[in-house]
C-alpha atoms as a PDB file:
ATOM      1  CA  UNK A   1       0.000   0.000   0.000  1.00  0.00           C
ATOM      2  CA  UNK A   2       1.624   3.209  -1.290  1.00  0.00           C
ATOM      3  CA  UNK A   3       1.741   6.370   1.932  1.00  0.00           C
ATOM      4  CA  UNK A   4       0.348   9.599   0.660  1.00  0.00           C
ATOM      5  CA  UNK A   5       1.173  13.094   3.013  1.00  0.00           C
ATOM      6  CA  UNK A   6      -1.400  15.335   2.159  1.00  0.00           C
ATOM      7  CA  UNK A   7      -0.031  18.962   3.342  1.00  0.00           C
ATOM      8  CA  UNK A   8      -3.584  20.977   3.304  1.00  0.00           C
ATOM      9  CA  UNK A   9      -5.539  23.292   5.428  1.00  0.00           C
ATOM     10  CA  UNK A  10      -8.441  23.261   3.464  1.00  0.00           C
ATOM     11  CA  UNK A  11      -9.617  20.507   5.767  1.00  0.00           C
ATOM     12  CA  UNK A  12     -13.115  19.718   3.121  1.00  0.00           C
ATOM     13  CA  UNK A  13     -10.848  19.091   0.536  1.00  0.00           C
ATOM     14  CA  UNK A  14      -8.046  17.303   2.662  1.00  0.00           C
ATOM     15  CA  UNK A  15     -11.058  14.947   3.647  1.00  0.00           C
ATOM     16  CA  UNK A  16     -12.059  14.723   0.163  1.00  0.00           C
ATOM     17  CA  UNK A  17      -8.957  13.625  -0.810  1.00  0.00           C
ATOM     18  CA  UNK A  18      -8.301  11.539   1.619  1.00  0.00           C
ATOM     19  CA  UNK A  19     -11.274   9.619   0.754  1.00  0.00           C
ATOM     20  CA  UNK A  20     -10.208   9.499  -3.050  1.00  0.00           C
ATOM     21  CA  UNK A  21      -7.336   7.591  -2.210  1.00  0.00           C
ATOM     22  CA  UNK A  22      -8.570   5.783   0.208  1.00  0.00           C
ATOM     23  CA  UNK A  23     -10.626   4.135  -1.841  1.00  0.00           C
ATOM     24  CA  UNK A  24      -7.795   3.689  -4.665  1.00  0.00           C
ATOM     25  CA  UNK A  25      -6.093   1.831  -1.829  1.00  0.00           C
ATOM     26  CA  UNK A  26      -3.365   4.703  -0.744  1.00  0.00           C
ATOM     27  CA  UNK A  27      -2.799   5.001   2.969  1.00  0.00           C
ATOM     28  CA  UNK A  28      -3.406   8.698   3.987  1.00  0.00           C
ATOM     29  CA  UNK A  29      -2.128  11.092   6.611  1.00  0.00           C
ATOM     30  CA  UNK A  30      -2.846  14.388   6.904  1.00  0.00           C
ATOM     31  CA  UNK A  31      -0.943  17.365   8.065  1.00  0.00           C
ATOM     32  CA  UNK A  32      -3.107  20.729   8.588  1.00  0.00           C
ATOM     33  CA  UNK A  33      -0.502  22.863   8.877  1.00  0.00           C
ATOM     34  CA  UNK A  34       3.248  23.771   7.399  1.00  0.00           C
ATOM     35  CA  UNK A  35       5.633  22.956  10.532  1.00  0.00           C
ATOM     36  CA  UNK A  36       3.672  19.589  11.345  1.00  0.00           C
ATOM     37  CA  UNK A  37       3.790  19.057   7.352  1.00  0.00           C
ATOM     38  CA  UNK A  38       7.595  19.290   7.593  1.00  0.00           C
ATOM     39  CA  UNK A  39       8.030  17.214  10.818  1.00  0.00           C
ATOM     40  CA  UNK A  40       5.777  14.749   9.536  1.00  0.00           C
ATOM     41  CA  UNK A  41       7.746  14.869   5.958  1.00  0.00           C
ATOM     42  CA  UNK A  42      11.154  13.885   7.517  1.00  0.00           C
ATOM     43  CA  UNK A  43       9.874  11.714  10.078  1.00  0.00           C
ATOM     44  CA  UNK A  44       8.607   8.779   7.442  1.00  0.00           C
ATOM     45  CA  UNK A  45       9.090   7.471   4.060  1.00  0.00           C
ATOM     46  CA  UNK A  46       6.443   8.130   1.967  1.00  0.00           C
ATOM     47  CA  UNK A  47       5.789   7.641  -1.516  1.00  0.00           C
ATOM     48  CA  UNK A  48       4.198  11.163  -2.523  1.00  0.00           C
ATOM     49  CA  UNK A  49       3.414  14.031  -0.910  1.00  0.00           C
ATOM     50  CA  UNK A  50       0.600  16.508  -1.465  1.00  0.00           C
ATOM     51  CA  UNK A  51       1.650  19.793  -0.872  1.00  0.00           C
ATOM     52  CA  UNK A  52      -0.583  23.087  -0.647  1.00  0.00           C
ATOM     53  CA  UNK A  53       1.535  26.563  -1.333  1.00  0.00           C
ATOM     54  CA  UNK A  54      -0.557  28.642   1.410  1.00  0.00           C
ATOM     55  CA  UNK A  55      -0.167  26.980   5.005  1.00  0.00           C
ATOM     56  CA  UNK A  56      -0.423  28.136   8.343  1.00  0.00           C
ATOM     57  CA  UNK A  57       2.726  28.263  10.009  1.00  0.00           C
ATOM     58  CA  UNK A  58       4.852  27.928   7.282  1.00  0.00           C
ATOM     59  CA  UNK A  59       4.310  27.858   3.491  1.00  0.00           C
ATOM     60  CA  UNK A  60       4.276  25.484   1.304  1.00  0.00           C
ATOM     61  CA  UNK A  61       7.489  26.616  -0.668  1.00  0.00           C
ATOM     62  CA  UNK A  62       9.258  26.651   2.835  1.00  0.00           C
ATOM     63  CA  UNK A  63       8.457  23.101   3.145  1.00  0.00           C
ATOM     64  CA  UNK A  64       9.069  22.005  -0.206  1.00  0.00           C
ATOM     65  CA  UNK A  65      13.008  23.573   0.315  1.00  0.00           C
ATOM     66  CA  UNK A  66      13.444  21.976   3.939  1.00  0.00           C
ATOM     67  CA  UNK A  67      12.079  18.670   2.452  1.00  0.00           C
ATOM     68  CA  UNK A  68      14.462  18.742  -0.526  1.00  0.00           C
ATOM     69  CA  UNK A  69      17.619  19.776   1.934  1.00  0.00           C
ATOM     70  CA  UNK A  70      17.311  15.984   2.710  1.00  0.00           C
ATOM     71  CA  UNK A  71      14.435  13.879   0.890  1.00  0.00           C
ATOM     72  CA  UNK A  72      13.757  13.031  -2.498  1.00  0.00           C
ATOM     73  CA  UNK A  73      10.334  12.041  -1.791  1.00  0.00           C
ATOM     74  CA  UNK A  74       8.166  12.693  -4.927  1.00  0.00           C
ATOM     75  CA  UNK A  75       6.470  16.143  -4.599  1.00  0.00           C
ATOM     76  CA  UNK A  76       2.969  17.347  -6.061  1.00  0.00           C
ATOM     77  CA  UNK A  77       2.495  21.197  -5.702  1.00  0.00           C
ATOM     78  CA  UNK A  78      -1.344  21.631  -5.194  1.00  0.00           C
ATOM     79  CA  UNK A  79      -1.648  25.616  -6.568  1.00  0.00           C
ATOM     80  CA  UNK A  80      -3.917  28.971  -6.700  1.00  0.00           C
ATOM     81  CA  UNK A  81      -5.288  28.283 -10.611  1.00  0.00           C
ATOM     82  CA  UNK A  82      -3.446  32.002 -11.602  1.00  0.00           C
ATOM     83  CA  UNK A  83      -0.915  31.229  -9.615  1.00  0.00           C
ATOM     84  CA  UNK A  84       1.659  30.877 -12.389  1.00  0.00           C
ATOM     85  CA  UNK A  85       4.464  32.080 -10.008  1.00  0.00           C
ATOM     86  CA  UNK A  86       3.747  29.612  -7.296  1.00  0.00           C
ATOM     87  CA  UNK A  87       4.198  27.194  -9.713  1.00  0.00           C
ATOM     88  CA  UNK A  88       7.293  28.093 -11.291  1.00  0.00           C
ATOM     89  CA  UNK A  89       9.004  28.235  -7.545  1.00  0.00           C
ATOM     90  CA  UNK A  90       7.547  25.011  -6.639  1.00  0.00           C
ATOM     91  CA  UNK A  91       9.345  23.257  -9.523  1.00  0.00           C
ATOM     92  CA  UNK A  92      12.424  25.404  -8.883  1.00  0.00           C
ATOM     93  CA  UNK A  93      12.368  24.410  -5.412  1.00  0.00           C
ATOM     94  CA  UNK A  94      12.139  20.778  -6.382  1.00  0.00           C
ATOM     95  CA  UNK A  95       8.561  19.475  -6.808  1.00  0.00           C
ATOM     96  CA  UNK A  96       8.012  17.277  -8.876  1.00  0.00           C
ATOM     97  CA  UNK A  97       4.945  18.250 -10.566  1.00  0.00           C
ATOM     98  CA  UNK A  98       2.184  20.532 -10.022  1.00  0.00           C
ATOM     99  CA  UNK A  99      -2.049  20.628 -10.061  1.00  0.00           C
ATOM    100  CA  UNK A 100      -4.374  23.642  -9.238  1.00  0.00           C
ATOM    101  CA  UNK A 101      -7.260  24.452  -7.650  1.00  0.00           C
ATOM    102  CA  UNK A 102      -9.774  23.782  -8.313  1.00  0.00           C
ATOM    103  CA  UNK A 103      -9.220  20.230  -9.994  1.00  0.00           C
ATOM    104  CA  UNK A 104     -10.887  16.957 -10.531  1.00  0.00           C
ATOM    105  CA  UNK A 105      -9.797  13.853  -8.552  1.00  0.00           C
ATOM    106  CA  UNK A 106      -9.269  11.689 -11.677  1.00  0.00           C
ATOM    107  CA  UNK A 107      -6.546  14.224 -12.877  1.00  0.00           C
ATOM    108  CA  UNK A 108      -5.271  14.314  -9.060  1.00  0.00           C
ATOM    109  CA  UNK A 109      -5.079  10.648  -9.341  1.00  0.00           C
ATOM    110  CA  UNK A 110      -3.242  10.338 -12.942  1.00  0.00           C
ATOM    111  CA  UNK A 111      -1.125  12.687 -11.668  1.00  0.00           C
ATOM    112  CA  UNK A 112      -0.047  10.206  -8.677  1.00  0.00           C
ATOM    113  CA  UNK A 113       0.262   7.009 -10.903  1.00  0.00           C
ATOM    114  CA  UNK A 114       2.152   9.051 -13.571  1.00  0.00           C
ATOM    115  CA  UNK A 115       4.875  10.065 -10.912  1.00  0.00           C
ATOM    116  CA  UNK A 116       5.103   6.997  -9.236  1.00  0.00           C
ATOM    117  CA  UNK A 117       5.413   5.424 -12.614  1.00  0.00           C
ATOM    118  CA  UNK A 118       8.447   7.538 -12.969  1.00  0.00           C
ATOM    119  CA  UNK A 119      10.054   7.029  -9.788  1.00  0.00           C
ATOM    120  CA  UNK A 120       9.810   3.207 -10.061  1.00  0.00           C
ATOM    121  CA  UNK A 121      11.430   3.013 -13.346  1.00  0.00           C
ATOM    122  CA  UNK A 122      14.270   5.264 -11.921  1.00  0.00           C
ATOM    123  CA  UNK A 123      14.516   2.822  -8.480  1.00  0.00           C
ATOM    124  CA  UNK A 124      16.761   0.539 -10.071  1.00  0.00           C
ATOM    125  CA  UNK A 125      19.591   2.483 -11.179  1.00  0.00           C
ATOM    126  CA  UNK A 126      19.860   5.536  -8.127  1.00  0.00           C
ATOM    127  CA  UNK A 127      22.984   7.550  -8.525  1.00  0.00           C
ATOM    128  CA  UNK A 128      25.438   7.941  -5.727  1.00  0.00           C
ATOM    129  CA  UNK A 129      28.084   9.186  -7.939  1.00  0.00           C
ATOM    130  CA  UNK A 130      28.304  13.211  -8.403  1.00  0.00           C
ATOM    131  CA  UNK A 131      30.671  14.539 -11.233  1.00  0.00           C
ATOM    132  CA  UNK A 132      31.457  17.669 -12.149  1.00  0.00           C
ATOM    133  CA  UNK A 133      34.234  18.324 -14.561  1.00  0.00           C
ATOM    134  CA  UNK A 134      37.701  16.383 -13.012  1.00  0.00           C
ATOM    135  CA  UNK A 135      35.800  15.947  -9.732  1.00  0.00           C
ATOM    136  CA  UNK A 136      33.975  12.985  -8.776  1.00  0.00           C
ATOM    137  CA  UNK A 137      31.904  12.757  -5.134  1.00  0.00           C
ATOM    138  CA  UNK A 138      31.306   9.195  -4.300  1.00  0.00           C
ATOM    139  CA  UNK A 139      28.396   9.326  -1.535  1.00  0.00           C
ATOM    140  CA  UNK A 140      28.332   6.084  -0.595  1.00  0.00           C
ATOM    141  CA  UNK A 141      32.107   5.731   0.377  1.00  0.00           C
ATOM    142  CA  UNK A 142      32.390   9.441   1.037  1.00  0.00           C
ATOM    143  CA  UNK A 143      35.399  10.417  -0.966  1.00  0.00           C
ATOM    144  CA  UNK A 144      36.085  13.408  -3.547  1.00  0.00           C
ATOM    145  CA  UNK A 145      38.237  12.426  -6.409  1.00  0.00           C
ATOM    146  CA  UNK A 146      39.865  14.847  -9.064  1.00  0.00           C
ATOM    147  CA  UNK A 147      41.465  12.194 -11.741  1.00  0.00           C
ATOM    148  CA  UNK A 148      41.927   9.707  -9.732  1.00  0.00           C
ATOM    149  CA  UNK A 149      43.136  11.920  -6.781  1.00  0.00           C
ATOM    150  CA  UNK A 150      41.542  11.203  -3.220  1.00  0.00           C
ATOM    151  CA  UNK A 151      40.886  15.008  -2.114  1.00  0.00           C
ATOM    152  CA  UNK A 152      40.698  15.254   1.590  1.00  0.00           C
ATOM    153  CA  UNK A 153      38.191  17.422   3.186  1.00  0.00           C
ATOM    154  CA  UNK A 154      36.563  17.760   6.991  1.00  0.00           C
ATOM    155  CA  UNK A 155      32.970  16.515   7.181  1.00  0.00           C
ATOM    156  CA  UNK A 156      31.849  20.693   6.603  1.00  0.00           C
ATOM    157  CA  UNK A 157      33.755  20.948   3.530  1.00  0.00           C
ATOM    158  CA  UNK A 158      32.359  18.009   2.449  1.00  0.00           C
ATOM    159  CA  UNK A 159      29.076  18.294   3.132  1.00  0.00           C
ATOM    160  CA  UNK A 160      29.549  21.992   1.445  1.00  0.00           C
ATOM    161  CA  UNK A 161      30.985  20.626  -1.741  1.00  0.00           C
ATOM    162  CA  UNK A 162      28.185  18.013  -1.807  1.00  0.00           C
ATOM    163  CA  UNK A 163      25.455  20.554  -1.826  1.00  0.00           C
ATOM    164  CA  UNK A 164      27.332  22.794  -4.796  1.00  0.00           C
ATOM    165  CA  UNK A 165      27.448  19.392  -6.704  1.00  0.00           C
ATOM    166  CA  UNK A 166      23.741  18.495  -6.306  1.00  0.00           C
ATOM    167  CA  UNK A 167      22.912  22.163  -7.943  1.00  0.00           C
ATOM    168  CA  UNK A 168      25.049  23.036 -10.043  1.00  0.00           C
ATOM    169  CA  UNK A 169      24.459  26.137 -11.836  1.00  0.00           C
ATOM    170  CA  UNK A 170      21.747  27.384  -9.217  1.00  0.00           C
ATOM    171  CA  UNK A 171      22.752  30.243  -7.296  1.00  0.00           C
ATOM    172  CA  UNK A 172      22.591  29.706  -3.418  1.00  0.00           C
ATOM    173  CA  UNK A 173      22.467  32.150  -0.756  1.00  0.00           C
ATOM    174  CA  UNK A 174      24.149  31.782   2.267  1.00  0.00           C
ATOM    175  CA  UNK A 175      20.990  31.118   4.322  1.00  0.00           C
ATOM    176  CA  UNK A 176      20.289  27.738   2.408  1.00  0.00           C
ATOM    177  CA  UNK A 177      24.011  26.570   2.836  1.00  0.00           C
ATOM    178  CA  UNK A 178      23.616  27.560   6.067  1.00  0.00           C
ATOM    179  CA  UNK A 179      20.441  25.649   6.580  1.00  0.00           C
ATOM    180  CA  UNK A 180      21.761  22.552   4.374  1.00  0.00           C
ATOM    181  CA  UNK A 181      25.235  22.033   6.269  1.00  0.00           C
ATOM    182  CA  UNK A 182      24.862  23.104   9.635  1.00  0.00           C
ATOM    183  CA  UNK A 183      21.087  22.811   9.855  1.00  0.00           C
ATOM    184  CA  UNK A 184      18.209  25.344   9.763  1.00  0.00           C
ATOM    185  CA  UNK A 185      17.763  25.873  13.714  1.00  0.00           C
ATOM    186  CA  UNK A 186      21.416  26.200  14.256  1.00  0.00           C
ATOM    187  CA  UNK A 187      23.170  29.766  15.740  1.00  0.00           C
ATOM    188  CA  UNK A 188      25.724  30.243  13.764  1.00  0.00           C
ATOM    189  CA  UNK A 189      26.170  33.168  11.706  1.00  0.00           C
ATOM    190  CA  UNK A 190      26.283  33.271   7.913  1.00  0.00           C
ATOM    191  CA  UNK A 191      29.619  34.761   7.848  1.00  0.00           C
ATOM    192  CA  UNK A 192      30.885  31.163   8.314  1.00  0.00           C
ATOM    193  CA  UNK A 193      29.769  30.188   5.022  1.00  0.00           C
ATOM    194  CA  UNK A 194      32.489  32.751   3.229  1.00  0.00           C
ATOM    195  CA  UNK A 195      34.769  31.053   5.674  1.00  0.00           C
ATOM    196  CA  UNK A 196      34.305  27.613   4.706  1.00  0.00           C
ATOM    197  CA  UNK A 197      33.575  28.146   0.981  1.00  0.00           C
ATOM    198  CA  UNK A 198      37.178  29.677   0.946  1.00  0.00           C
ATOM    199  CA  UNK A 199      38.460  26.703   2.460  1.00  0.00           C
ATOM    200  CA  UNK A 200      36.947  24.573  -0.247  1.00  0.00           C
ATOM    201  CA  UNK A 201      38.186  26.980  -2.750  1.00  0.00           C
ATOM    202  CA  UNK A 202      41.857  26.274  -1.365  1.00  0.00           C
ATOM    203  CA  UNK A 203      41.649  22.667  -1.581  1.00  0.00           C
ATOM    204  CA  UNK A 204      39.996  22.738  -5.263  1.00  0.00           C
ATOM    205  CA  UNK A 205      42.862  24.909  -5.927  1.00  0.00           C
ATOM    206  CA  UNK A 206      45.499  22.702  -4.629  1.00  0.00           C
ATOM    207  CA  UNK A 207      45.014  20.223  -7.294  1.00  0.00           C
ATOM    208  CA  UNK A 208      45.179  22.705 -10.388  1.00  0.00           C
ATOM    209  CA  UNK A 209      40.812  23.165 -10.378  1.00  0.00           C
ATOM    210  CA  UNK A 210      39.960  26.699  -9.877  1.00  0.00           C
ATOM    211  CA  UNK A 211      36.997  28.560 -10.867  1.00  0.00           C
ATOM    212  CA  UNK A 212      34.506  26.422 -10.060  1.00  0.00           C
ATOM    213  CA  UNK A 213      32.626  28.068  -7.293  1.00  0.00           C
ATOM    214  CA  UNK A 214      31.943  31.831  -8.291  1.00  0.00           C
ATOM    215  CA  UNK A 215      30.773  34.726  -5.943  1.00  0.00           C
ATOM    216  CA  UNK A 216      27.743  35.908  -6.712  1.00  0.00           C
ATOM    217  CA  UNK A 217      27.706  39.616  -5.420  1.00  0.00           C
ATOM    218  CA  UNK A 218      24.469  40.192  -3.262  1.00  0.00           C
ATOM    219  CA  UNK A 219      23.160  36.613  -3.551  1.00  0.00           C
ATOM    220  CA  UNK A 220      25.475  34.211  -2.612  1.00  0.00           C
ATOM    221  CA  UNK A 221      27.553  31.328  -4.784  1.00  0.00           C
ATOM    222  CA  UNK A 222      27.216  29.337  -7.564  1.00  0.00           C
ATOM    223  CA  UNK A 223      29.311  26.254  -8.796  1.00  0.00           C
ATOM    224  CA  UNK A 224      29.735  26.143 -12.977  1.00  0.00           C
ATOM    225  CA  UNK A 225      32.413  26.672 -15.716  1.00  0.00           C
END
């Protein structure tokens, strides 16, 4: 039986829902608000989640980031119908696809095979290799390779360099590598970031590969050619 996380404060239509699937035999939770949404999110493995863009307590976008600091748990963006915006951040944030209000349950539920459809043809082969270039992060025996080379980093500038790898070419401000390596609650101030980006810079730079990670004046940084 496939887990659904419908994220929805529209608690007629998170019922409605929830009795759609229900009777397509998906096991349904529901989360009424953004923060329990999130908790809930991380907590399990689930096989889709339903996501509204306007929660209480924090939005839907919010969530969708947080989720995709950690998870790649297939993401459906449930929209305003003009909101064209919304759904352009959504996908840029990482869902995975998108419906708006109002819609039918047949589309909500094509929607749902369709992208579990794509994630099981995908399970077979997952990727735990990142390249970029010369450099190669292996996840699964967490080592950074430049031809060959073993590159050795501490766990931050690791965990740094892994997050430039997994978006390249998207800018990222220094909240969200804040957020992704030393987690979103934590106290320390931004500044480290510059601090630790340098250091990867140094290392990068001690095996002939510069120019990879470019300051991006009054946003952040950005890893490309």
């Amino acid at each position: 039986m496939k887990k659904v996380l419908v994220i929805e404060d529209e608690r007629h239509l998170a019922r409605f829902i929830e009795l759609e699937l229900n009777h397509e035999s998906f096991d349904v939770h529901i989360c009424y608000d953004g923060r329990t949404g999130l908790e809930q999110a991380l907590s399990q493995d689930w096989d889709v989640i339903l996501l509204d863009v306007m929660l209480p307590g924090m939005n839907g976008m919010e969530v969708c980031r947080q989720i995709r600091q950690v998870k790649s748990t297939p993401i459906i963006m449930i929209t305003a119908r003009d909101g064209v915006t919304d759904r352009v951040n959504g996908l840029d944030l990482g869902a995975d696809d998108y419906i708006p209000k109002p819609f039918a349950i047949e589309e909500l539920l094509a929607r749902i095979r369709s992208l579990l459809r794509r994630v099981e043809e995908h399970r077979g082969t997952p990727s735990t290799v990142l390249t970029f270039h010369n450099l190669k992060v292996d996840l699964d025996a967490h080592e950074v390779q430049i031809e060959g080379r073993l590159l050795e980093l501490t766990k931050r500038e690791y965990d740094l360099l892994v997050i430039f790898m997994q978006n390249i070419n998207r800018v990222l401000t220094r909240e969200m590598l804040l957020d992704s390596v030393w987690g979103y609650d934590t106290e320390v101030e931004t500044n480290v970031v510059d601090v630790y980006v340098r250091y990867v810079r140094l290392k990068l730079k001690s095996v002939g590969e510069e120019n990879m990670i470019h300051t991006i004046r009054g946003a952040g940084y950005v890893m490309r050619s």
